[in-house]
PDB file of N, CA and C in Angstrom:
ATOM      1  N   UNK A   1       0.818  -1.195   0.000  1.00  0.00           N
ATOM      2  CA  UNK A   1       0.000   0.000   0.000  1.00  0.00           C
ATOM      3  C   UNK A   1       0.867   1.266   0.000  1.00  0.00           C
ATOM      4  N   UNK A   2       1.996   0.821   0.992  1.00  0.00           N
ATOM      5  CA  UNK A   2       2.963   2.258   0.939  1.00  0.00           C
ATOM      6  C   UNK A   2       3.410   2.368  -0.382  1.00  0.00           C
ATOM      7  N   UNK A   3       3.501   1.853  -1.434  1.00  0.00           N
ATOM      8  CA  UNK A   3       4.537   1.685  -2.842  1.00  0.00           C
ATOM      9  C   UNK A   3       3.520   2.411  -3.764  1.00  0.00           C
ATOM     10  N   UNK A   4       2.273   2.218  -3.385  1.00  0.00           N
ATOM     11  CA  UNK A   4       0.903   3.011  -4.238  1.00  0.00           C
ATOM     12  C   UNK A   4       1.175   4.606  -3.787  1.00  0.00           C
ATOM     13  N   UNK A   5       1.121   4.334  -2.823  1.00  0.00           N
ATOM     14  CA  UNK A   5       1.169   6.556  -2.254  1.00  0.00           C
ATOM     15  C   UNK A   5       2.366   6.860  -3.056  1.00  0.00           C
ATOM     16  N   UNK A   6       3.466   6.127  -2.754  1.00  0.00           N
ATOM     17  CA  UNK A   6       4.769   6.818  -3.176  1.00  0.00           C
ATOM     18  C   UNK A   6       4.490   6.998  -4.709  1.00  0.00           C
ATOM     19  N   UNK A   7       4.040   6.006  -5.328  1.00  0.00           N
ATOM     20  CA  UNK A   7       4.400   5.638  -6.638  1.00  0.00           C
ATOM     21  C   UNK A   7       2.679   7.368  -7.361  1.00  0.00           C
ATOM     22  N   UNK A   8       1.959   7.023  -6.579  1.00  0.00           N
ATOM     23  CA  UNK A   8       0.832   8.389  -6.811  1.00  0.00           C
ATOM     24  C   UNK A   8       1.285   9.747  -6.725  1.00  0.00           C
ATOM     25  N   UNK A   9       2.775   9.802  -5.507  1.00  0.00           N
ATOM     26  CA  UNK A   9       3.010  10.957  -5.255  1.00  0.00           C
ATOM     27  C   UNK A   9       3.925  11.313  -6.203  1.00  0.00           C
ATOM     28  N   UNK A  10       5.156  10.259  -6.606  1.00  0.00           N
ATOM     29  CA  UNK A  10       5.680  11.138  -7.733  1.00  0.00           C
ATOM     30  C   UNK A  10       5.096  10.852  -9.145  1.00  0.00           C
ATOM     31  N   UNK A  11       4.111  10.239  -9.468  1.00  0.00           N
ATOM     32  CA  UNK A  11       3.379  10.744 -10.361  1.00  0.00           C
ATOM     33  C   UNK A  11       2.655  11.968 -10.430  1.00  0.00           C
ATOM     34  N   UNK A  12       2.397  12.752  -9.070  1.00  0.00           N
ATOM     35  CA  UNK A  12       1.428  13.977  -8.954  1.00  0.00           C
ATOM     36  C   UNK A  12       3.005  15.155  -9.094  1.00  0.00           C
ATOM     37  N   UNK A  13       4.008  14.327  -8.289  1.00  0.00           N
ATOM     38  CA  UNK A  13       4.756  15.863  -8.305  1.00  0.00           C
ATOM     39  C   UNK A  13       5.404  15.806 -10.170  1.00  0.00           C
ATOM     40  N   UNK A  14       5.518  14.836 -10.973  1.00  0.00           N
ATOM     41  CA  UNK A  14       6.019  14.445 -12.516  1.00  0.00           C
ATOM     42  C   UNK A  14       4.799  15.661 -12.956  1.00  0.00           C
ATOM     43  N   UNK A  15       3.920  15.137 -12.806  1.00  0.00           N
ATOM     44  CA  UNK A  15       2.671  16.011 -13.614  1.00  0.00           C
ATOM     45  C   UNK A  15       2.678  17.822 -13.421  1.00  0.00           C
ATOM     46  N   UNK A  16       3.363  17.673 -11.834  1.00  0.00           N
ATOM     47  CA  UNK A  16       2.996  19.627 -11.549  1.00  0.00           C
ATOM     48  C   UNK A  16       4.334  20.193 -12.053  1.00  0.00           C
ATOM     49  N   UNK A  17       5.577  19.376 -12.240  1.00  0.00           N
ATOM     50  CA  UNK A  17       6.402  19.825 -12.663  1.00  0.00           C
ATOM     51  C   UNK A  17       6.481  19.953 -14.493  1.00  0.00           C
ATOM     52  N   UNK A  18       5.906  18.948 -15.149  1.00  0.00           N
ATOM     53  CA  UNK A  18       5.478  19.115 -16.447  1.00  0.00           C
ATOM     54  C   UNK A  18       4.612  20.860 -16.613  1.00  0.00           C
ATOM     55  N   UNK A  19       3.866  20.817 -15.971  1.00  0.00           N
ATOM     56  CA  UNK A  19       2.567  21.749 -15.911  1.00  0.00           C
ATOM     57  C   UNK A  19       3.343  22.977 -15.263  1.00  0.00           C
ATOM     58  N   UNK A  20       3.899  23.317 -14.839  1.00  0.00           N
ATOM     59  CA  UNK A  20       5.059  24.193 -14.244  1.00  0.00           C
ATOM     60  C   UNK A  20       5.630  25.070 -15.272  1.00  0.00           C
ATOM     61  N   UNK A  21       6.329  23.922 -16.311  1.00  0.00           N
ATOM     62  CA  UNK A  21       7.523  24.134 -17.204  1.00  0.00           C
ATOM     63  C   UNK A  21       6.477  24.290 -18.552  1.00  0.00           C
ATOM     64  N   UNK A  22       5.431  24.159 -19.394  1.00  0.00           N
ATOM     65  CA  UNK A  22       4.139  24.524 -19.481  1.00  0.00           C
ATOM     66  C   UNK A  22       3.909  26.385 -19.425  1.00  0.00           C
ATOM     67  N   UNK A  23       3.555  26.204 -18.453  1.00  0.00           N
ATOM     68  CA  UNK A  23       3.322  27.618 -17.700  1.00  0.00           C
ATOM     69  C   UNK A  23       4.047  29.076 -17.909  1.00  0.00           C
ATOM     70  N   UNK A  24       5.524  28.384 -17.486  1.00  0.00           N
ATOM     71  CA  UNK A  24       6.575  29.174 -17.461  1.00  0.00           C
ATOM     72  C   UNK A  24       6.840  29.351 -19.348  1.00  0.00           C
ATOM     73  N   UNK A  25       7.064  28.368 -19.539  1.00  0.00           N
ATOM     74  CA  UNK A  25       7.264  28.729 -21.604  1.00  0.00           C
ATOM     75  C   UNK A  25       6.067  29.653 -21.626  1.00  0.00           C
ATOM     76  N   UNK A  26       4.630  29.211 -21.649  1.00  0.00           N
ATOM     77  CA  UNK A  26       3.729  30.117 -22.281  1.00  0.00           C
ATOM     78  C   UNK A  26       4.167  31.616 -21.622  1.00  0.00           C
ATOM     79  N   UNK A  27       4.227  31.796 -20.371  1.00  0.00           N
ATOM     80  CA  UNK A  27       4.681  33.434 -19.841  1.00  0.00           C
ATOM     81  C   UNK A  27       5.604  33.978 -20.538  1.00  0.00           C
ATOM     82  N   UNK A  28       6.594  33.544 -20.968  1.00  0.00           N
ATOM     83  CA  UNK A  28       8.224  33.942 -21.422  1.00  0.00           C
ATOM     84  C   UNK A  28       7.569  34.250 -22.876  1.00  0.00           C
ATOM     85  N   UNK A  29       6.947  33.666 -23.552  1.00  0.00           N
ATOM     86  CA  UNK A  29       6.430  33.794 -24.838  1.00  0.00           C
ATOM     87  C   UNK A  29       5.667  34.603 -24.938  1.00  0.00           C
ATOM     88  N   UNK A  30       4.566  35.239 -23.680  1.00  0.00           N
ATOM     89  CA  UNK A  30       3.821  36.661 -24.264  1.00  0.00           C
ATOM     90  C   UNK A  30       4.885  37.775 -23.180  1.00  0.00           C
ATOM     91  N   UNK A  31       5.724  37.469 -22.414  1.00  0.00           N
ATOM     92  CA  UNK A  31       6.202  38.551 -22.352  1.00  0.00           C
ATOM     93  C   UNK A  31       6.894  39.175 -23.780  1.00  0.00           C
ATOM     94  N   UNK A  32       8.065  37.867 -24.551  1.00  0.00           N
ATOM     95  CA  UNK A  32       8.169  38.240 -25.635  1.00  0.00           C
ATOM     96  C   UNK A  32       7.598  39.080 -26.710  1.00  0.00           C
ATOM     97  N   UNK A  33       6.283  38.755 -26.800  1.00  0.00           N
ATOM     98  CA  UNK A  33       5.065  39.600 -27.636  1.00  0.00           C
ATOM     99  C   UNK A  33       5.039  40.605 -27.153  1.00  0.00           C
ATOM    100  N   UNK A  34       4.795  41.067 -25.773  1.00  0.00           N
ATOM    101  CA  UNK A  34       4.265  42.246 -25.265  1.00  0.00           C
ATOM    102  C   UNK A  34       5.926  43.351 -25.240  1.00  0.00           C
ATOM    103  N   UNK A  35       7.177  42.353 -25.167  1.00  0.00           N
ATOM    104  CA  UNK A  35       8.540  43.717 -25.548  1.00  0.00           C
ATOM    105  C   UNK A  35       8.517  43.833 -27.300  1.00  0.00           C
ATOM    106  N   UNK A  36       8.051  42.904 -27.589  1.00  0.00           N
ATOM    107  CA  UNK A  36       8.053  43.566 -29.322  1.00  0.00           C
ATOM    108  C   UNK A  36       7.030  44.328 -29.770  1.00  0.00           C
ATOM    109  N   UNK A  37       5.743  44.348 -29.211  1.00  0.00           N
ATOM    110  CA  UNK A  37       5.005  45.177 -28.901  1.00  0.00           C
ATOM    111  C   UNK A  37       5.018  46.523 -28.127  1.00  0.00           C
ATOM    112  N   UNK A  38       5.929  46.919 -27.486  1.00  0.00           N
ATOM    113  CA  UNK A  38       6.579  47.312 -27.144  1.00  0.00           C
ATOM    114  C   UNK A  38       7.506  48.635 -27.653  1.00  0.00           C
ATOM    115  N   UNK A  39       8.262  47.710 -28.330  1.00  0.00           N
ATOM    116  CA  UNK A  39       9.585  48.056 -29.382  1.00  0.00           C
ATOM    117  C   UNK A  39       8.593  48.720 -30.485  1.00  0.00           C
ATOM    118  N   UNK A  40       7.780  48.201 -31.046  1.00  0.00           N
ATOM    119  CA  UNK A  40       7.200  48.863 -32.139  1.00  0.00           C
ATOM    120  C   UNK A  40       6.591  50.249 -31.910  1.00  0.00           C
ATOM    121  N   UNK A  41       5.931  50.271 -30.785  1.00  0.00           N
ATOM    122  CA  UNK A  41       4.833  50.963 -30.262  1.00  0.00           C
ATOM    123  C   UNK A  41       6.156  52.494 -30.238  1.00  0.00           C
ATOM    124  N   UNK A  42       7.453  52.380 -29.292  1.00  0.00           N
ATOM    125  CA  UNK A  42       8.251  53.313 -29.625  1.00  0.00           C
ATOM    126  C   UNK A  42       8.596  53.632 -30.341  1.00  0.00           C
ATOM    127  N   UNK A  43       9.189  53.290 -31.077  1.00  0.00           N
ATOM    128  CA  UNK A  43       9.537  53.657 -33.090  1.00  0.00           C
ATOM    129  C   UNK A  43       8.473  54.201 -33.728  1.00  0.00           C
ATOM    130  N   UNK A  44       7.170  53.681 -33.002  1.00  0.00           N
ATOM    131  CA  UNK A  44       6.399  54.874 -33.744  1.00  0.00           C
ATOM    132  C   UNK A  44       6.099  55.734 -33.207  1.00  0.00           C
ATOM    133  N   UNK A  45       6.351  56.295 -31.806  1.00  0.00           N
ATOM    134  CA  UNK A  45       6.121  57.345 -31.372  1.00  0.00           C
ATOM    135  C   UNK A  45       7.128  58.168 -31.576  1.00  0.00           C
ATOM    136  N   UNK A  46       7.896  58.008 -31.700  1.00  0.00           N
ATOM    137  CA  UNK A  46       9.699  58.527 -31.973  1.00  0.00           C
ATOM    138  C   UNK A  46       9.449  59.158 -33.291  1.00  0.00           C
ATOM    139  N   UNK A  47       9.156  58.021 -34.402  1.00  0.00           N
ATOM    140  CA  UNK A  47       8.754  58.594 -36.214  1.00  0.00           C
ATOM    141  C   UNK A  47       7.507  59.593 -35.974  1.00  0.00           C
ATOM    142  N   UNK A  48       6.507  59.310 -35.154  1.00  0.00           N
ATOM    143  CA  UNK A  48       5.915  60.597 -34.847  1.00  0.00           C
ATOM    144  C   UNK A  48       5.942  62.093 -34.385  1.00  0.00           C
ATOM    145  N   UNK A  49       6.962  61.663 -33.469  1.00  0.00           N
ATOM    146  CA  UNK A  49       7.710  63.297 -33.357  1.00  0.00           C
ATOM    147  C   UNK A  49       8.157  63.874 -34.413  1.00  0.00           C
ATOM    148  N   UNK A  50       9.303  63.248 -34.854  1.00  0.00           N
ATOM    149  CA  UNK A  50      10.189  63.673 -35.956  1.00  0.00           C
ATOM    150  C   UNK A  50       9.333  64.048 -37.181  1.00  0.00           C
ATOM    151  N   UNK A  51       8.197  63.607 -37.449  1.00  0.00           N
ATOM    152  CA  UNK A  51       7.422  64.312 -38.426  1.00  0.00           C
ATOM    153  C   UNK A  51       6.960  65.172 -38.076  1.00  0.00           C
ATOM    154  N   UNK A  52       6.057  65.397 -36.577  1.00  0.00           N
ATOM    155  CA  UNK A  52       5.709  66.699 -36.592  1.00  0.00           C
ATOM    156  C   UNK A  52       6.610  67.487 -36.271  1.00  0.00           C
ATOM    157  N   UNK A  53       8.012  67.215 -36.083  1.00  0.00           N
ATOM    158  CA  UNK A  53       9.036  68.439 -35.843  1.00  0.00           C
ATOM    159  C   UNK A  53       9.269  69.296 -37.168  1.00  0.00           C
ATOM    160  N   UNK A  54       9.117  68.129 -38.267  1.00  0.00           N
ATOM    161  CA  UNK A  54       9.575  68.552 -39.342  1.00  0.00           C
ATOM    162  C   UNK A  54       8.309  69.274 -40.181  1.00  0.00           C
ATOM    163  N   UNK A  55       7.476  69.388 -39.698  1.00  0.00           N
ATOM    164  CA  UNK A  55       6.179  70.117 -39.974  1.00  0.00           C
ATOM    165  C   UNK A  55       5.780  71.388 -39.484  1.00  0.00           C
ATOM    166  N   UNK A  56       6.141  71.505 -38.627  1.00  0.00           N
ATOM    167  CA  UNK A  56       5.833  72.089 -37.543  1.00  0.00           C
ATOM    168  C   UNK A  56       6.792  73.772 -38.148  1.00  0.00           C
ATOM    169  N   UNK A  57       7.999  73.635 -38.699  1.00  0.00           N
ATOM    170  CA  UNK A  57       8.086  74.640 -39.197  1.00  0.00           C
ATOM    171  C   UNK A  57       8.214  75.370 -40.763  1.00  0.00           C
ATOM    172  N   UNK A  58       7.341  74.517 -41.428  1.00  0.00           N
ATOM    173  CA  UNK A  58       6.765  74.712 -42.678  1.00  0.00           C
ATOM    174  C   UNK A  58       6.195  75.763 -42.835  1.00  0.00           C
ATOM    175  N   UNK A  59       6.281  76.332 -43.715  1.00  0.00           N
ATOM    176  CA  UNK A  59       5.579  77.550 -44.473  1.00  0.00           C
ATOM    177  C   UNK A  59       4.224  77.247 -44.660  1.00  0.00           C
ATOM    178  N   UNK A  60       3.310  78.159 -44.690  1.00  0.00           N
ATOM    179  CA  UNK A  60       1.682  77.376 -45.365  1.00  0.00           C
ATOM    180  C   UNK A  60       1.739  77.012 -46.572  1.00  0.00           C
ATOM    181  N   UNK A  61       2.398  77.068 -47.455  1.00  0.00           N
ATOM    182  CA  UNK A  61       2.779  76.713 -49.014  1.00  0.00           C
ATOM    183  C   UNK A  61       3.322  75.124 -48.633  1.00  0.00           C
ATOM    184  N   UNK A  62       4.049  74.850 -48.170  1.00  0.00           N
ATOM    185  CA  UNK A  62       4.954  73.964 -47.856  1.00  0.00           C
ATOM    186  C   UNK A  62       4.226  72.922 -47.079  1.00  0.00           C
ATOM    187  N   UNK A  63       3.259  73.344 -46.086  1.00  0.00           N
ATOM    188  CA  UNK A  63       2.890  72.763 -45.036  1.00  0.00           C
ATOM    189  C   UNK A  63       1.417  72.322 -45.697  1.00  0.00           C
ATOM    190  N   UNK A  64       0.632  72.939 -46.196  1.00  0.00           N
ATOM    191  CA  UNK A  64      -0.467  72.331 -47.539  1.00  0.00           C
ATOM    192  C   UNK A  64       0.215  71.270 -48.623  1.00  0.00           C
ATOM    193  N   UNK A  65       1.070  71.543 -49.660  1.00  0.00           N
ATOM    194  CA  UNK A  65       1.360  70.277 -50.674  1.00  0.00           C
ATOM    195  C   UNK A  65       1.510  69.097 -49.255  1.00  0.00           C
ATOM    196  N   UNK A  66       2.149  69.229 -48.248  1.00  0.00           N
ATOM    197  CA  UNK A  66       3.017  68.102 -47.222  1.00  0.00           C
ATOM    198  C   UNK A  66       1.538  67.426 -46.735  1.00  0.00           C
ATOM    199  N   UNK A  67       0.777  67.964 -46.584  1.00  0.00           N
ATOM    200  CA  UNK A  67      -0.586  67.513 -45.977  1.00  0.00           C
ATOM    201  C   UNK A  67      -0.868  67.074 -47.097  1.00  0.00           C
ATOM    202  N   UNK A  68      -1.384  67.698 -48.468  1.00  0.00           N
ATOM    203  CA  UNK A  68      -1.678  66.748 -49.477  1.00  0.00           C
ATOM    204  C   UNK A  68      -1.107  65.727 -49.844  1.00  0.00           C
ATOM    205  N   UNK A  69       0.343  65.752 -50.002  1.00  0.00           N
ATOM    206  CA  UNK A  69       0.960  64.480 -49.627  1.00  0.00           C
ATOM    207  C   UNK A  69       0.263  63.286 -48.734  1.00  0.00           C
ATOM    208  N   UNK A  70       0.607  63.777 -47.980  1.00  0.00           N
ATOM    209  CA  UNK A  70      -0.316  62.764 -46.746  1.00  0.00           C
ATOM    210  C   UNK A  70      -1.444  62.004 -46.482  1.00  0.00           C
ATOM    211  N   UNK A  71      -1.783  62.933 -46.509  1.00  0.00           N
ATOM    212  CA  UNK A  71      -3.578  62.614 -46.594  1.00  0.00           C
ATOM    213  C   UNK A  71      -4.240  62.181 -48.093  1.00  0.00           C
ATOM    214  N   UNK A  72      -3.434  62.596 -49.310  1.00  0.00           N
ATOM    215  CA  UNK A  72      -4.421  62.540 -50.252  1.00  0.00           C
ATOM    216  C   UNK A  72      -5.262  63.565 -50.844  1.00  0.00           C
ATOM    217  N   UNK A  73      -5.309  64.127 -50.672  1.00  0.00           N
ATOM    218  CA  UNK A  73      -6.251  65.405 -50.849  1.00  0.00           C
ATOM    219  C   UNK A  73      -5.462  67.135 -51.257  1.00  0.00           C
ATOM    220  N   UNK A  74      -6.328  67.477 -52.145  1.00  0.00           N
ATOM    221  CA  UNK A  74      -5.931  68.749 -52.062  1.00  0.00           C
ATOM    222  C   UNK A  74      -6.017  69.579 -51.323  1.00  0.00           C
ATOM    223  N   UNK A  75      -5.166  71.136 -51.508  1.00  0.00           N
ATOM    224  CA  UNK A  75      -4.875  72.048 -50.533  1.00  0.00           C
ATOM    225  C   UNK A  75      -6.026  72.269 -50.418  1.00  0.00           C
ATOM    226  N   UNK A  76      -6.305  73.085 -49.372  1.00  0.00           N
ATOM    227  CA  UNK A  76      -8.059  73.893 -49.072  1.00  0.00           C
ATOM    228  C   UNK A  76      -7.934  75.410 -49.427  1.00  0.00           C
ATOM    229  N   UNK A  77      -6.699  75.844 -49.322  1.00  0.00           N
ATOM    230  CA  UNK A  77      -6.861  77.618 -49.826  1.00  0.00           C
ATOM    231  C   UNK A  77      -5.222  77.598 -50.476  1.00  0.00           C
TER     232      UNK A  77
END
């Protein structure tokens, strides 16, 4: 009877340690997602500055074609 517990118990601790190592991969894998998510999310806030820096002191001549550029659309005046 004692050889059943033992033999149940490291079958239960085999299983929580499977289920453990499980666990731990899936975490490591969306932390992964969430720093490249991350990484992207800065580069575009960064390319966002730098455009409106570079806008920002445009002429209205300059600063209309750059918007039409952009957007698609023609100047408005």
């Amino acid at each position: 009877m004692t050889r059943l517990y033992i033999a149940g118990g490291l079958v239960a601790a085999i299983l929580a340690l499977i289920g453990y190592n499980r666990w731990d991969a899936a975490r490591d894998a969306r932390a992964e997602l969430e720093a490249a998510g991350n990484a992207a999310r800065l580069k575009h806030i960064e390319d966002a500055k730098k455009d409106a820096g570079e806008v920002k002191d445009l002429p209205d001549a300059d600063l209309c074609s750059e918007l039409g550029r952009v957007l698609s659309v023609g100047c408005p005046f």
